[in-house]
PDB file of N, CA and C in Angstrom:
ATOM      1  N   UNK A   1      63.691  62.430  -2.710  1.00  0.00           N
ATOM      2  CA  UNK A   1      62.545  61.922  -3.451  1.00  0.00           C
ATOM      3  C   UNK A   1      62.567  60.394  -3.502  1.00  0.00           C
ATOM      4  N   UNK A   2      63.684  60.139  -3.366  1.00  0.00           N
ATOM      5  CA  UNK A   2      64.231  58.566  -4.132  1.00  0.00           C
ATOM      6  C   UNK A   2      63.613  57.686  -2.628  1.00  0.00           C
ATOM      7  N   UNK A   3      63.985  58.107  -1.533  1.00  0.00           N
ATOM      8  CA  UNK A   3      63.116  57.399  -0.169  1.00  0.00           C
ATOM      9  C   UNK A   3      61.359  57.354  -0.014  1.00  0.00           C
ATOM     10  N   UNK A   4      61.133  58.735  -0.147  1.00  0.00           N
ATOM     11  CA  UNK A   4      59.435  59.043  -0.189  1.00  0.00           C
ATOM     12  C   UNK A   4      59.067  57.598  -1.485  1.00  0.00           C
ATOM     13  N   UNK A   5      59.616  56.928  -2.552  1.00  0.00           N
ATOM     14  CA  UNK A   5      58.804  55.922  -3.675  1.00  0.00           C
ATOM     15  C   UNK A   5      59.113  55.178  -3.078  1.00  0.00           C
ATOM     16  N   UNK A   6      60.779  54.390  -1.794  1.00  0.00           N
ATOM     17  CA  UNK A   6      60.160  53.656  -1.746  1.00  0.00           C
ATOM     18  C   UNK A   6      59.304  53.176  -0.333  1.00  0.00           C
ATOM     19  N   UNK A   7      58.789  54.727   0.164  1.00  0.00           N
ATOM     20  CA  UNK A   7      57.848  53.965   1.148  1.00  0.00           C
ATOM     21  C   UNK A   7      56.517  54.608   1.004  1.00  0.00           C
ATOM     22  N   UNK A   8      56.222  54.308  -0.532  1.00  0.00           N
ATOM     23  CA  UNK A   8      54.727  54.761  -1.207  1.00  0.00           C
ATOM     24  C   UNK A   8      54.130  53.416  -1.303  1.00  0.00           C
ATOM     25  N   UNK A   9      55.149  52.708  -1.919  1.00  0.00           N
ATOM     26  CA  UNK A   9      54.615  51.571  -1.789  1.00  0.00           C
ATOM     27  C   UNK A   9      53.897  50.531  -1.230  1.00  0.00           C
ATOM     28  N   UNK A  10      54.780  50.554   0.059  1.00  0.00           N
ATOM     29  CA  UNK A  10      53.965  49.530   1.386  1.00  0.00           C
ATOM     30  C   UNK A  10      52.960  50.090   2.130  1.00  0.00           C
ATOM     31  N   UNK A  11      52.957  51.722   2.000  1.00  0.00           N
ATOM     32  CA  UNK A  11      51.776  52.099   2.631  1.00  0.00           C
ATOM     33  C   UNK A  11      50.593  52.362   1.460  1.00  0.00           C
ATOM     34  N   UNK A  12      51.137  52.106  -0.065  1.00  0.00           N
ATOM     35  CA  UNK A  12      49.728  51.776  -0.250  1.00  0.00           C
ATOM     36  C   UNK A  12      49.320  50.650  -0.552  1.00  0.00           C
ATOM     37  N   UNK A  13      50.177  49.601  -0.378  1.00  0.00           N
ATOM     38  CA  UNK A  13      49.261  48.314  -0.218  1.00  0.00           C
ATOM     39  C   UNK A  13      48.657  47.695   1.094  1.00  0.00           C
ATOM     40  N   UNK A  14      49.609  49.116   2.310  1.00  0.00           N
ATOM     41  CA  UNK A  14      48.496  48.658   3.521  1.00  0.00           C
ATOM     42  C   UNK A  14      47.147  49.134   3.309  1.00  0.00           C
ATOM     43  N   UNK A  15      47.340  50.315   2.744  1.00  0.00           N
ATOM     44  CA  UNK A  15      45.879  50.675   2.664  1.00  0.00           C
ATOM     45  C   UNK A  15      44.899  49.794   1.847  1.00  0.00           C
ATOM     46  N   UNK A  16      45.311  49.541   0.810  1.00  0.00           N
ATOM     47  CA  UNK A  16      44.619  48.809  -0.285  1.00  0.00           C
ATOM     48  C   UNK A  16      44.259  47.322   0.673  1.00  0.00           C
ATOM     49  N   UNK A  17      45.090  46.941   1.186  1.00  0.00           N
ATOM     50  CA  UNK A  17      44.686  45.942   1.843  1.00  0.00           C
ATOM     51  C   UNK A  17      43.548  45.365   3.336  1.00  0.00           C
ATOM     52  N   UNK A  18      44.093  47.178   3.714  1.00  0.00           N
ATOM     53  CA  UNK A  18      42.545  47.282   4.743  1.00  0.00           C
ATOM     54  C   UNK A  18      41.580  47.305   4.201  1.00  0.00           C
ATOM     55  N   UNK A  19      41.145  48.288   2.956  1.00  0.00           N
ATOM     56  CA  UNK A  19      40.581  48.552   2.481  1.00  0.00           C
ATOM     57  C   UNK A  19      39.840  46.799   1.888  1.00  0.00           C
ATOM     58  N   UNK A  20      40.280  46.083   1.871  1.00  0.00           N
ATOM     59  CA  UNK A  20      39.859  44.798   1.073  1.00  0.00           C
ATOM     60  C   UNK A  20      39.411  43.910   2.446  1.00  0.00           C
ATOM     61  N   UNK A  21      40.117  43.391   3.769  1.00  0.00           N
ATOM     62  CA  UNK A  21      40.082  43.045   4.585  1.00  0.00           C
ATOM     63  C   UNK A  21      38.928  43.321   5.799  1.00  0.00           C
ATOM     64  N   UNK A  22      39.069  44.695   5.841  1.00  0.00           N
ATOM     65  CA  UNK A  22      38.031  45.602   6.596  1.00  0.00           C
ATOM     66  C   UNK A  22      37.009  45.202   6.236  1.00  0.00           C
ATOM     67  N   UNK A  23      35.847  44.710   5.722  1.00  0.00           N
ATOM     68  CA  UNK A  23      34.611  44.671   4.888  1.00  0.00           C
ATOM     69  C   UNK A  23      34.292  43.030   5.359  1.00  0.00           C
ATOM     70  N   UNK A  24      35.541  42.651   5.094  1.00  0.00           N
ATOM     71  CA  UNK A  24      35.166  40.949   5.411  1.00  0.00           C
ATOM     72  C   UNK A  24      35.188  40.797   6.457  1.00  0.00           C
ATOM     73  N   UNK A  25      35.895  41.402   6.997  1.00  0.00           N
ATOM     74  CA  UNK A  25      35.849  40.931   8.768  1.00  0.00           C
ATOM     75  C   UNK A  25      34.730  41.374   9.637  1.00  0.00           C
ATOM     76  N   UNK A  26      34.373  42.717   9.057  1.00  0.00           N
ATOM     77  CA  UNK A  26      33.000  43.253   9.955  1.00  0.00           C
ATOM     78  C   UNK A  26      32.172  42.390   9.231  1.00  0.00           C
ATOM     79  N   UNK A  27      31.504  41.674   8.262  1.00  0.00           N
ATOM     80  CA  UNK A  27      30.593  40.855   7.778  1.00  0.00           C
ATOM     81  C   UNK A  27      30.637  39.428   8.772  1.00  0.00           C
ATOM     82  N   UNK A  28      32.104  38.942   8.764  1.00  0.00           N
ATOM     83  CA  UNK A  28      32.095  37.966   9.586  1.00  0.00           C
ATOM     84  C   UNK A  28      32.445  38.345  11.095  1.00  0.00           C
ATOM     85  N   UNK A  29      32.484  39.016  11.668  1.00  0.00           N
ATOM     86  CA  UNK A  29      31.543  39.579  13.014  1.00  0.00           C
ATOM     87  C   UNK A  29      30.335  39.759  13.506  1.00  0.00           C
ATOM     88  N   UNK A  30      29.399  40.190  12.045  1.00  0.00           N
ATOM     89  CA  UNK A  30      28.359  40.710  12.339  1.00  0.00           C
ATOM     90  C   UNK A  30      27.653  39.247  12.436  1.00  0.00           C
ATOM     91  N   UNK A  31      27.949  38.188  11.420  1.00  0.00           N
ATOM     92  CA  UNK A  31      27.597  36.974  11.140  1.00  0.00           C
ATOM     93  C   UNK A  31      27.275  36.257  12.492  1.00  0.00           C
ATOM     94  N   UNK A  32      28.990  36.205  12.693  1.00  0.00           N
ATOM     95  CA  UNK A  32      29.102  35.397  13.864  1.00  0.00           C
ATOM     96  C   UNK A  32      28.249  35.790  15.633  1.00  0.00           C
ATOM     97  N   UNK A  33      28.818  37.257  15.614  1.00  0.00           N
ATOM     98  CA  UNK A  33      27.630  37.676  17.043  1.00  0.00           C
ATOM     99  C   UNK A  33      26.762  37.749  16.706  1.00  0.00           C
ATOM    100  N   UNK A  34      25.636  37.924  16.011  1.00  0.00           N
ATOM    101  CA  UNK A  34      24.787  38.506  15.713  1.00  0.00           C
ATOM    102  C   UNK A  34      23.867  37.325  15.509  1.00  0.00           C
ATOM    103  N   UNK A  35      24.547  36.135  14.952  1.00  0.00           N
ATOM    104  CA  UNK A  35      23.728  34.718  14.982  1.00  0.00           C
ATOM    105  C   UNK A  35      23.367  34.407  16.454  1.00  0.00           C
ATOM    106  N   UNK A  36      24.425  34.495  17.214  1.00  0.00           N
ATOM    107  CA  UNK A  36      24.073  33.916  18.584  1.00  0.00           C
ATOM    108  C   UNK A  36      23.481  34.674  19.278  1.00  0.00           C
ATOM    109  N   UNK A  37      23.184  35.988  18.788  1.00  0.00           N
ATOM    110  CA  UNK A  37      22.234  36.667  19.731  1.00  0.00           C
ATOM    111  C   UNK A  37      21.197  36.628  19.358  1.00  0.00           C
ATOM    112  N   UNK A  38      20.612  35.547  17.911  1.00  0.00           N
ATOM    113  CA  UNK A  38      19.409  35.607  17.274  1.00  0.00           C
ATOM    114  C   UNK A  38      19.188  34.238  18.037  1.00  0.00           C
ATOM    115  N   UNK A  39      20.112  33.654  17.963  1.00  0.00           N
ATOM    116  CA  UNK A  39      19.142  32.411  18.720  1.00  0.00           C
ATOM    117  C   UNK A  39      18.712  32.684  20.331  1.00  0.00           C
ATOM    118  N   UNK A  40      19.451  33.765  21.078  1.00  0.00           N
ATOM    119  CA  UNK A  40      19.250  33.751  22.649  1.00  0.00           C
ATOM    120  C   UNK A  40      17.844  34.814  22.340  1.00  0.00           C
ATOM    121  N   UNK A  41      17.676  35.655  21.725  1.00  0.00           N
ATOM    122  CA  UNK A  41      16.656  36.637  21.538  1.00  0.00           C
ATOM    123  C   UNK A  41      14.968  36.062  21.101  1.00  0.00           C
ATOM    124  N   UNK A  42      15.470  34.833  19.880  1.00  0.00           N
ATOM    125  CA  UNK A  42      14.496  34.243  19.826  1.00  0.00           C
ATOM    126  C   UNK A  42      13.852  33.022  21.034  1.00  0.00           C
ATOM    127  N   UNK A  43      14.937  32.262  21.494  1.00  0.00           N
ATOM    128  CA  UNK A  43      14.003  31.592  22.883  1.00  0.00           C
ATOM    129  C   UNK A  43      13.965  32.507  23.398  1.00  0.00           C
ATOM    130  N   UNK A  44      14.490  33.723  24.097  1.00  0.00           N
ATOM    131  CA  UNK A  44      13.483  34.171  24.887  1.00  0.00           C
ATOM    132  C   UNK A  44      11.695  35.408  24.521  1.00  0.00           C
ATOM    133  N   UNK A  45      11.878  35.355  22.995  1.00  0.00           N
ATOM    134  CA  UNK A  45      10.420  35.802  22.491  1.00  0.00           C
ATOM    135  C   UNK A  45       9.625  34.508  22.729  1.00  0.00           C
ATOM    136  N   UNK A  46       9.754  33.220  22.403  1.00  0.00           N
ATOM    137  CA  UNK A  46       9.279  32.074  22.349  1.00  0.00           C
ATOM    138  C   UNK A  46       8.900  31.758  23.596  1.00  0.00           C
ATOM    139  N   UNK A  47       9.268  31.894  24.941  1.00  0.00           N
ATOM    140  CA  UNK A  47       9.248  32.027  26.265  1.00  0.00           C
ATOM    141  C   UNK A  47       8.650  33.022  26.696  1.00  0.00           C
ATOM    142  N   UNK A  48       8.327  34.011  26.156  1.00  0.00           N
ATOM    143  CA  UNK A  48       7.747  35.095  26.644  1.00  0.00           C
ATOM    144  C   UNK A  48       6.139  35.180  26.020  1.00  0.00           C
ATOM    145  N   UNK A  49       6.126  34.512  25.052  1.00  0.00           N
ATOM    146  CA  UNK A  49       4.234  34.743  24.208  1.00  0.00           C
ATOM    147  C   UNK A  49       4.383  33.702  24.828  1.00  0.00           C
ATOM    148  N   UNK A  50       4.582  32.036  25.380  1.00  0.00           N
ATOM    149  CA  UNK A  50       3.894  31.001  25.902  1.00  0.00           C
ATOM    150  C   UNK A  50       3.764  31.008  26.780  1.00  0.00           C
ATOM    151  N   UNK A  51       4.114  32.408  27.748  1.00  0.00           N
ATOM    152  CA  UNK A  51       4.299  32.161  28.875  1.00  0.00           C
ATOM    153  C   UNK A  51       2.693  32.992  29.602  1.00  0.00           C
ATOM    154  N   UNK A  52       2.284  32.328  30.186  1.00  0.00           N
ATOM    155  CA  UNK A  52       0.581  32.469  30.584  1.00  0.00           C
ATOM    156  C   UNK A  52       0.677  34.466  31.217  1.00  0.00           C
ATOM    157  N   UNK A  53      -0.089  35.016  31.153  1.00  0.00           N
ATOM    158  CA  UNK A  53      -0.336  36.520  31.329  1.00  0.00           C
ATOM    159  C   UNK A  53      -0.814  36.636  32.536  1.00  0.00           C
ATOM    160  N   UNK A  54      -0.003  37.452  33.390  1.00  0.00           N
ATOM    161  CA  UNK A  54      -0.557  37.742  35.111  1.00  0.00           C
ATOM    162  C   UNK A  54      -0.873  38.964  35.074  1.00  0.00           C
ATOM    163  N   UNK A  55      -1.777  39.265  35.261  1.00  0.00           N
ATOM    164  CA  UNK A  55      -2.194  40.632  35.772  1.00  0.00           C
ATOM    165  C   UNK A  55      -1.617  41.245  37.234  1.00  0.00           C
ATOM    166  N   UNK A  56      -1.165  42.476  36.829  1.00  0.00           N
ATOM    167  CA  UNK A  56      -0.464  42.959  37.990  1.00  0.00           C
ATOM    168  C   UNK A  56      -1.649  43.332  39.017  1.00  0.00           C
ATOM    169  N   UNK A  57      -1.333  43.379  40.464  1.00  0.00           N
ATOM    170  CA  UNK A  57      -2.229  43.570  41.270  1.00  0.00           C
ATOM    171  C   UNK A  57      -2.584  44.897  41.423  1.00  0.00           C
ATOM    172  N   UNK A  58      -3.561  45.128  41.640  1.00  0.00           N
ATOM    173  CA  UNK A  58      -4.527  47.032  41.907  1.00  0.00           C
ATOM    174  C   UNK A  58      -3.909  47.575  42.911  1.00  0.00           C
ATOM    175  N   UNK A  59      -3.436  48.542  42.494  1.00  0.00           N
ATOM    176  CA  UNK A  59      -3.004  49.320  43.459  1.00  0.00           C
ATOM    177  C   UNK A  59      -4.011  50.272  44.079  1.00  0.00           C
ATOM    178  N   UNK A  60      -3.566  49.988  45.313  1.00  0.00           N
ATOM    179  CA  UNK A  60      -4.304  50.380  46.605  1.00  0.00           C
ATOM    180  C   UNK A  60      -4.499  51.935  46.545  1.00  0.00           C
TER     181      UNK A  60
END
C-alpha cells in the first residue's frame, strides 16, 4: 500500500497539470495559426471581389 501513495502523488499532479496546461496551449495554437491563416485568407478574398469577372466561354 505504502508504494501505490507514493506514486499517487506525481501522477496526480501530472494530471492536474495537463489538465491546467492543455487548454492554454490549444488557445495559443489556435491564436497563433489561425491568425496567419486569417491574414492569407483575407488577401486572397480581397483579390478575388477586385478582381474584374470573365465569363467562361460557350461551350460548343
Amino acid at each position: 500500500m505504502i508504494p501505490f501513495l507514493g506514486l499517487a502523488g506525481p501522477v496526480a499532479g501530472c494530471i492536474g497539470g495537463a489538465l491546467i496546461v492543455a487548454p492554454v496551449a490549444a488557445l495559443a495554437g489556435t491564436i497563433v495559426v489561425g491568425g496567419g491563416a486569417l491574414v492569407v485568407l483575407g488577401i486572397q478574398y480581397f483579390n478575388t471581389i477586385n478582381s474584374p469577372f470573365v465569363a467562361p466561354a460557350p461551350a460548343a
